[in-house]
C-alpha atoms as a PDB file:
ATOM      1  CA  UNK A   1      12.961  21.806 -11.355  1.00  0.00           C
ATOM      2  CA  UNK A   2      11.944  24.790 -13.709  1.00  0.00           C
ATOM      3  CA  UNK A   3      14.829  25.903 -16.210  1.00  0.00           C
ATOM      4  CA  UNK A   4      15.428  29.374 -16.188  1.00  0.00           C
ATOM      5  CA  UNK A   5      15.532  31.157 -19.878  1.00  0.00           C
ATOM      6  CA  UNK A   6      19.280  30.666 -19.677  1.00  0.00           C
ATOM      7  CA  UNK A   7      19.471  27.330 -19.240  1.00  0.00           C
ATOM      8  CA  UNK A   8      17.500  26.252 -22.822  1.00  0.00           C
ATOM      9  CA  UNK A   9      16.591  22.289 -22.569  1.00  0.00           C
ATOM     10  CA  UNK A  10      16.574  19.474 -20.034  1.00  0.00           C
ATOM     11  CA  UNK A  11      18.720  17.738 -22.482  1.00  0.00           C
ATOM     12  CA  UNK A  12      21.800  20.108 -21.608  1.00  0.00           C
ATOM     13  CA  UNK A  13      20.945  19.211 -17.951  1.00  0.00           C
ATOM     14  CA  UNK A  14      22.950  16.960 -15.956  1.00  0.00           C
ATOM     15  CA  UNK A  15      21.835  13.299 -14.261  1.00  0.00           C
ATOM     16  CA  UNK A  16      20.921  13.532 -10.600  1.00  0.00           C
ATOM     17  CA  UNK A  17      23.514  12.306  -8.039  1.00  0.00           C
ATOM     18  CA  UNK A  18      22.590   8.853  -6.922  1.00  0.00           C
ATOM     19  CA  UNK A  19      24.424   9.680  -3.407  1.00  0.00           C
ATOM     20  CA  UNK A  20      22.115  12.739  -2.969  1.00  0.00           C
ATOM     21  CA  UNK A  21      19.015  10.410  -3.832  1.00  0.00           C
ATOM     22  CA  UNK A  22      16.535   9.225  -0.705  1.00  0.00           C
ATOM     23  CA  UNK A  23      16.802   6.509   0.959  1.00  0.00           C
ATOM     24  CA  UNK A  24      14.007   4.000   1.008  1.00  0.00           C
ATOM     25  CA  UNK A  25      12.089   3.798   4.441  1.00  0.00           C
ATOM     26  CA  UNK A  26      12.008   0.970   5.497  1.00  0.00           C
ATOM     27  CA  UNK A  27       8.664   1.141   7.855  1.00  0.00           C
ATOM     28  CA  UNK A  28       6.679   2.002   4.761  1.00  0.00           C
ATOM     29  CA  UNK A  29       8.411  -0.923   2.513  1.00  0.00           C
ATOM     30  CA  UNK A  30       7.496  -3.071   5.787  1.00  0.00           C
ATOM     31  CA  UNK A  31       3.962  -1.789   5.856  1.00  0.00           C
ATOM     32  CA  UNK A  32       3.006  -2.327   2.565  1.00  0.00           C
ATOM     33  CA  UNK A  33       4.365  -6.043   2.316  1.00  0.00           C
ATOM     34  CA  UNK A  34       2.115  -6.325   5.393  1.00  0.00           C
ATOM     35  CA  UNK A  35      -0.683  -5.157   3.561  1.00  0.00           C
ATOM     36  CA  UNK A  36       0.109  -6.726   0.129  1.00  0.00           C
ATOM     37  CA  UNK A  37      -0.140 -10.244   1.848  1.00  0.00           C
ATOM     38  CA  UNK A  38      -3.558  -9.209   3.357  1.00  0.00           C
ATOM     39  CA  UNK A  39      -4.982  -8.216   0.463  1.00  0.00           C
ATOM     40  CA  UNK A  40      -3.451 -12.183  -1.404  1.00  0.00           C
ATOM     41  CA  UNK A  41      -5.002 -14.046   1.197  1.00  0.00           C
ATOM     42  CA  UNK A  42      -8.676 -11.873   1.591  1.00  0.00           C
ATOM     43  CA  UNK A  43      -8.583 -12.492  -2.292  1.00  0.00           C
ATOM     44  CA  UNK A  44      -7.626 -16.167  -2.054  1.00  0.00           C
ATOM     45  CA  UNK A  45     -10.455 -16.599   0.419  1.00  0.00           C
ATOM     46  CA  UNK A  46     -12.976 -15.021  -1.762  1.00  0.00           C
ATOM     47  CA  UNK A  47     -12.168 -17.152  -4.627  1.00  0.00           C
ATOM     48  CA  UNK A  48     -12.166 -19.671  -2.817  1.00  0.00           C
ATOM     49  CA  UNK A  49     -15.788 -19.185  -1.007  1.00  0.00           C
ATOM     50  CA  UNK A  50     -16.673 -18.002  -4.515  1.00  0.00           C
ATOM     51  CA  UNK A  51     -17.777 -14.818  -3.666  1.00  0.00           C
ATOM     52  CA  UNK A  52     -16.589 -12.131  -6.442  1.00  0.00           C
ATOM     53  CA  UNK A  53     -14.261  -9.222  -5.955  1.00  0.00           C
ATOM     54  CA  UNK A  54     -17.642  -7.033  -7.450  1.00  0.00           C
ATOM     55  CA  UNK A  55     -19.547  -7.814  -4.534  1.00  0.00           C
ATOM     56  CA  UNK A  56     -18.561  -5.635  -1.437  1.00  0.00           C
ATOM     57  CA  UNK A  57     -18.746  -7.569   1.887  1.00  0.00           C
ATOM     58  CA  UNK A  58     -20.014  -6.079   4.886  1.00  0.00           C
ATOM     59  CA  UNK A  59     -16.951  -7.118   7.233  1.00  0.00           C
ATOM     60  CA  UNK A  60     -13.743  -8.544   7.522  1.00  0.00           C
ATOM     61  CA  UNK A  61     -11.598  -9.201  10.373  1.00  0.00           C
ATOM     62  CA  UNK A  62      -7.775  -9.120  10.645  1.00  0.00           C
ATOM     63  CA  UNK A  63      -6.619 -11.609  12.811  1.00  0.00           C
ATOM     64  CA  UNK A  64      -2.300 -11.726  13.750  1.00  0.00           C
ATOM     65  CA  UNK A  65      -0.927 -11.881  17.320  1.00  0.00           C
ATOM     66  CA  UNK A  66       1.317  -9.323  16.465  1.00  0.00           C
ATOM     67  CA  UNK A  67       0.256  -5.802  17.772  1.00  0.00           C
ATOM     68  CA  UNK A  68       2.617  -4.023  15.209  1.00  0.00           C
ATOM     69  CA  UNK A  69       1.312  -5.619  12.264  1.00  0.00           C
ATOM     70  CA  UNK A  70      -2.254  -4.564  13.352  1.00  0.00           C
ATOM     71  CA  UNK A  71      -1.280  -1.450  13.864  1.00  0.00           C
ATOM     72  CA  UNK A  72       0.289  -0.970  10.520  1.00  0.00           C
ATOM     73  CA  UNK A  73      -2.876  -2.237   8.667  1.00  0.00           C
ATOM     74  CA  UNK A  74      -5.613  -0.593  10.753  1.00  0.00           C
ATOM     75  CA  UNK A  75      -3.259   3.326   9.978  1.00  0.00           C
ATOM     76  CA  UNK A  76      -3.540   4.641   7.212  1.00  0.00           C
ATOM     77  CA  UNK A  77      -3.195   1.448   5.395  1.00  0.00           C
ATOM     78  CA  UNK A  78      -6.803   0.778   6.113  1.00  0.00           C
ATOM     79  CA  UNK A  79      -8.440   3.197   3.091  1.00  0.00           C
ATOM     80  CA  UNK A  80      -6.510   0.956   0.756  1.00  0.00           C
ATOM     81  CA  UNK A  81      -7.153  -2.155   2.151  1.00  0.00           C
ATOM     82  CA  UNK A  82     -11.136  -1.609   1.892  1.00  0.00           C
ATOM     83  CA  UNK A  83     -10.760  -0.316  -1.651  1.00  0.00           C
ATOM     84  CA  UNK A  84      -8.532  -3.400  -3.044  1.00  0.00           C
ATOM     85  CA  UNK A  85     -10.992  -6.151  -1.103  1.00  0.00           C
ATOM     86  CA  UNK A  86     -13.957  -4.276  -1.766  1.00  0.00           C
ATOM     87  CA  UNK A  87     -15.088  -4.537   2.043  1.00  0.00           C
ATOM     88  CA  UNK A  88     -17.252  -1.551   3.894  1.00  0.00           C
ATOM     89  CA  UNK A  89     -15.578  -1.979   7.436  1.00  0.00           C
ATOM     90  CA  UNK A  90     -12.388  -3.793   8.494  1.00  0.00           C
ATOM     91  CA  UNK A  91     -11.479  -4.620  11.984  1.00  0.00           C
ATOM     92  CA  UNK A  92      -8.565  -6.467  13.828  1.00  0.00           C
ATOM     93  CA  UNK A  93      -8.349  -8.508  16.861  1.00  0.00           C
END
């Protein structure tokens, strides 16, 4: 919010309404627990195979019999998901 002239300082400013504040959305919270476990496991994996994090894979493939979840990692999801595994092309089955 910009303070008019009138107004002076922030400090003289009162604290936002917590009633009037946004509720979370709960698809997106949903979403990005989805994706948070993805990226645990891919990185369990790796260490585990001892490949580094440094060293960008070629492919990785999403398996889940849930539609839904796919769907929510393979979105918009899916930029983030190659950046944090370091991985050039994801795909889902």
């Amino acid at each position: 919010k910009c303070l008019s002239k009138e107004e002076g300082s922030v400090h003289w400013e009162s604290f936002p309404d917590p009633a009037e504040r946004q509720k979370p959305n709960e698809k997106i919270q949903k979403s990005v627990a989805r994706m948070q476990k993805v990226i645990e496991i891919a990185r369990l994996i790796r260490d585990r195979k001892n490949k580094p994090t440094k060293l960008p894979l070629k492919e990785m493939t999403i398996v889940h019999p849930d539609e839904d979840y796919l769907s929510d990692l393979m979105g918009d999801l899916q930029v983030y998901l190659s950046e944090e595994i370091n991985v050039r092309k994801i795909t889902s089955s």
